[in-house]
Protein backbone atom coordinates (compact mmCIF):
# COMPACT_ATOMS: atom_id res chain seq x y z
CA UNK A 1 -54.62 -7.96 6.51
CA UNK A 2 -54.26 -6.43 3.17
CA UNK A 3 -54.01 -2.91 4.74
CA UNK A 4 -50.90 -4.52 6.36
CA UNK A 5 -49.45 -6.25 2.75
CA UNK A 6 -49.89 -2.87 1.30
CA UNK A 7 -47.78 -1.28 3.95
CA UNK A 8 -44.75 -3.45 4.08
CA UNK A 9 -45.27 -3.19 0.23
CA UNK A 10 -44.54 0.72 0.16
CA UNK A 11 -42.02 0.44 3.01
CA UNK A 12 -39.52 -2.05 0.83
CA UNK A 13 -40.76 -0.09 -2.14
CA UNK A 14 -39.36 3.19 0.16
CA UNK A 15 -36.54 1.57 1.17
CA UNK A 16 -35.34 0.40 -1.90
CA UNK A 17 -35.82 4.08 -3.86
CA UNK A 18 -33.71 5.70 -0.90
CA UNK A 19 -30.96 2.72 -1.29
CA UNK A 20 -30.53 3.96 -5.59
CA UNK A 21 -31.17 7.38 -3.87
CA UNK A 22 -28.17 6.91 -1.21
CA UNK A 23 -25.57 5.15 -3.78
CA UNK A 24 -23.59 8.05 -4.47
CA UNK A 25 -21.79 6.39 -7.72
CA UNK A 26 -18.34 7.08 -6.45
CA UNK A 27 -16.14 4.19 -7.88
CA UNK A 28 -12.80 6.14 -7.71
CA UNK A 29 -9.69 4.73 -5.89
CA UNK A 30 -9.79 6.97 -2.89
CA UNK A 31 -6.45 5.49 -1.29
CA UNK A 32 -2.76 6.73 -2.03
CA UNK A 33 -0.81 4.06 -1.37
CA UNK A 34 3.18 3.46 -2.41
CA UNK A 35 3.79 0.39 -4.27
CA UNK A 36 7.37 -1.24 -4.32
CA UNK A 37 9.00 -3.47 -6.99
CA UNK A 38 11.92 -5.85 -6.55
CA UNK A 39 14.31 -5.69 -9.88
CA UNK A 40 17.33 -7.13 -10.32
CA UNK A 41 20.08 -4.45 -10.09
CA UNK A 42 22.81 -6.30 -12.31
CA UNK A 43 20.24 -7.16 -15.11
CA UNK A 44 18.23 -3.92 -16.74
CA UNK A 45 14.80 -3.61 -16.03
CA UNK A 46 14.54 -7.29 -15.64
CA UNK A 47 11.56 -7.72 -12.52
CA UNK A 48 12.33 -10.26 -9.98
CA UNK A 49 10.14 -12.30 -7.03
CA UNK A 50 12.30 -13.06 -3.43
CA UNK A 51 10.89 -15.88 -1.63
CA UNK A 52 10.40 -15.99 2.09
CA UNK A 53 10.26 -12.88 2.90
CA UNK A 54 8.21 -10.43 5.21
CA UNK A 55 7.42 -6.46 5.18
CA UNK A 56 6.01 -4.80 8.65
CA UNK A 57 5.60 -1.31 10.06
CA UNK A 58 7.43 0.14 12.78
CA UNK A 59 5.86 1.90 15.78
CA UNK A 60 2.83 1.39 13.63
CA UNK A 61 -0.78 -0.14 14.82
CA UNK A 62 -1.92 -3.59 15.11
CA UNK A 63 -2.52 -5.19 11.22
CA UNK A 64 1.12 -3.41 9.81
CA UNK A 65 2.30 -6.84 8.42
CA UNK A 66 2.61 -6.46 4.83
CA UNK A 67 4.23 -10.03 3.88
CA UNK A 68 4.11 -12.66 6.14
CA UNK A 69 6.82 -14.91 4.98
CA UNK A 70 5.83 -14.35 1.23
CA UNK A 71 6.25 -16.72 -1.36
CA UNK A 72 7.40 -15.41 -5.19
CA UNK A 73 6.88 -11.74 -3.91
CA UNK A 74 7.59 -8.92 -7.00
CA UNK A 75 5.32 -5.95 -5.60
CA UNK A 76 3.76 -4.76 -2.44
CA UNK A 77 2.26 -1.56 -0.93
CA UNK A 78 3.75 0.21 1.46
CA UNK A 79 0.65 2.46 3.45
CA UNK A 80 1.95 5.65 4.67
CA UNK A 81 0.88 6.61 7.85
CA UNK A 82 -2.10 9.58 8.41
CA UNK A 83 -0.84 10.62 12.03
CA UNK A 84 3.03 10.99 11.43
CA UNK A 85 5.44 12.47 8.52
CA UNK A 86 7.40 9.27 8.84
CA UNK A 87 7.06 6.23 7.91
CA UNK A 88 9.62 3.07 8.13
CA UNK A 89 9.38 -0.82 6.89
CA UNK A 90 11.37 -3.39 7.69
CA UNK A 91 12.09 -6.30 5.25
CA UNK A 92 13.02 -9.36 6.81
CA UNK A 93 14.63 -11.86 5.10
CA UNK A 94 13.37 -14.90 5.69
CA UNK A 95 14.92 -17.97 3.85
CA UNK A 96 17.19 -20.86 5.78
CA UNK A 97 19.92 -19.79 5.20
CA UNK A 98 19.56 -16.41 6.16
CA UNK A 99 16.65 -16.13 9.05
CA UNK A 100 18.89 -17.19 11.97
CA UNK A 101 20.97 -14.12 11.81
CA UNK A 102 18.04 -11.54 11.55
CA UNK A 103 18.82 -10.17 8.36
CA UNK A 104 16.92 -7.47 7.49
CA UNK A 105 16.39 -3.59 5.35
CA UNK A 106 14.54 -0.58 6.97
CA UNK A 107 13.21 1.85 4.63
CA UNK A 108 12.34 5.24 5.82
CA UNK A 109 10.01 7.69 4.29
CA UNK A 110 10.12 10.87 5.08
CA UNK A 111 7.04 13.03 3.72
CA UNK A 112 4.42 16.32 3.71
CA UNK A 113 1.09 14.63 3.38
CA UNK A 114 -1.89 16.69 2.83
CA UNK A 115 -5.59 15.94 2.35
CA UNK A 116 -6.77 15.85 -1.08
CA UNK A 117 -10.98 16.69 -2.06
CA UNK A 118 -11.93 13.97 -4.88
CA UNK A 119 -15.30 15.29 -4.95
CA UNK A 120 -18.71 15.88 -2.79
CA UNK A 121 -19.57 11.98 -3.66
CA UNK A 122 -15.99 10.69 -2.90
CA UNK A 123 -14.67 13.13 -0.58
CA UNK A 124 -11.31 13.66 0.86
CA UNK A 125 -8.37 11.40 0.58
CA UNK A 126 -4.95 12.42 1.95
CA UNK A 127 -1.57 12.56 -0.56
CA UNK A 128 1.78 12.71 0.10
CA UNK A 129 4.86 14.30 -1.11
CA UNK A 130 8.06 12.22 -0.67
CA UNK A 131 10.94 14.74 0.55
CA UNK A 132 13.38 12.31 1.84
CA UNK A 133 14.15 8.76 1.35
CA UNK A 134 16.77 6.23 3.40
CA UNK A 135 17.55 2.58 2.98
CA UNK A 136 20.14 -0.01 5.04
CA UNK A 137 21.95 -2.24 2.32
CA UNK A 138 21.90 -5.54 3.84
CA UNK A 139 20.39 -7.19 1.10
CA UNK A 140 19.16 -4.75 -0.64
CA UNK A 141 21.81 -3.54 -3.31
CA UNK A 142 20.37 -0.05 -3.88
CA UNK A 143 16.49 1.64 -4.52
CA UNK A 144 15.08 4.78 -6.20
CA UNK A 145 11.90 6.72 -6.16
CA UNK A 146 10.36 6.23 -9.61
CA UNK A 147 7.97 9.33 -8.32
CA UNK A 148 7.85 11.70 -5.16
CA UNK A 149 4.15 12.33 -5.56
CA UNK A 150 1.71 9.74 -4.01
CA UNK A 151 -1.81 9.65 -5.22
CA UNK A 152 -4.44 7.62 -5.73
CA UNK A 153 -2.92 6.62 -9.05
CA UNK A 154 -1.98 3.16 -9.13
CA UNK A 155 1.66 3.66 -10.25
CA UNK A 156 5.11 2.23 -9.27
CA UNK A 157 6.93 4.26 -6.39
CA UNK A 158 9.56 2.96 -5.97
CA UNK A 159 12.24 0.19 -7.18
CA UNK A 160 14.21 -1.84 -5.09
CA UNK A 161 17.40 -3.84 -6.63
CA UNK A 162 18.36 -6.90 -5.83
CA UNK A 163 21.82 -8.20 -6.99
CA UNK A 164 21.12 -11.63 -8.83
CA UNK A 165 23.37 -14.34 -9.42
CA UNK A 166 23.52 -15.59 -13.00
């Protein structure tokens, strides 16, 4: 019976050295991901949030809903897609008074990605390089790349302007 203690001993001893011996200390963000912010395009710089509103992926997989019906939204991240140069959102506008018409913006991405080595712990992540960049004007007033390079930096991509009432 001991013979036996002394063996599961050394096997959770084993186990637990090649656990801190597999943890390969890699705590980088390994994603490049846009992220939009809503401003208001008739007051400078001033951030806004839009209720009731949605962001999804076209011709993308299952799981491309960004904002379901989003209360006080001011940012969100738009993930470009691995298997295409192209990528498109929709933003559906979903308040009362607008939701029975279908009012919505498409914004289209058009980009080089290419893969990226962080290192032998992290590995490979892939970038883009925004070359072009459409938008409908439905709602939307206007929108501008803040940067054409996306990399795991968290930064702002891109600005989209709302026109707000005072």
């Amino acid at each position: 019976m001991a013979i036996k203690h002394r063996y599961i001993s050394l096997l959770v001893v084993a186990l637990l050295m090649l656990t801190v011996a597999c943890d390969n200390g890699c705590f980088e963000n390994r994603t490049s991901i846009p992220k939009a912010t809503l401003y208001a395009s008739n007051v400078p710089n001033k951030t806004i949030s839009i209720d009731s509103i949605s962001v999804y992926g076209v011709g993308q997989k299952s799981g491309a809903m960004i904002v379901n019906c989003g209360r006080r939204v001011t940012t969100f991240s738009l993930p470009f897609r691995n298997d295409a140069d192209t990528t498109q959102y929709v933003i559906r506008y979903d308040m009362s008074a607008l939701a029975q018409y279908g009012v919505c913006d498409t914004l289209t991405f058009i980009y080089t990605r290419y893969p990226h080595f962080i290192s032998a712990d992290c590995g490979v992540t892939f970038n883009y390089h925004i070359d072009d960049f459409r938008y409908t004007t439905h709602m939307l007033d206007s929108a501008t790349l803040v940067v054409d390079e996306v990399t795991n930096v968290d930064e702002e991509t891109l600005r989209l302007y709302y026109y707000v009432a005072q």
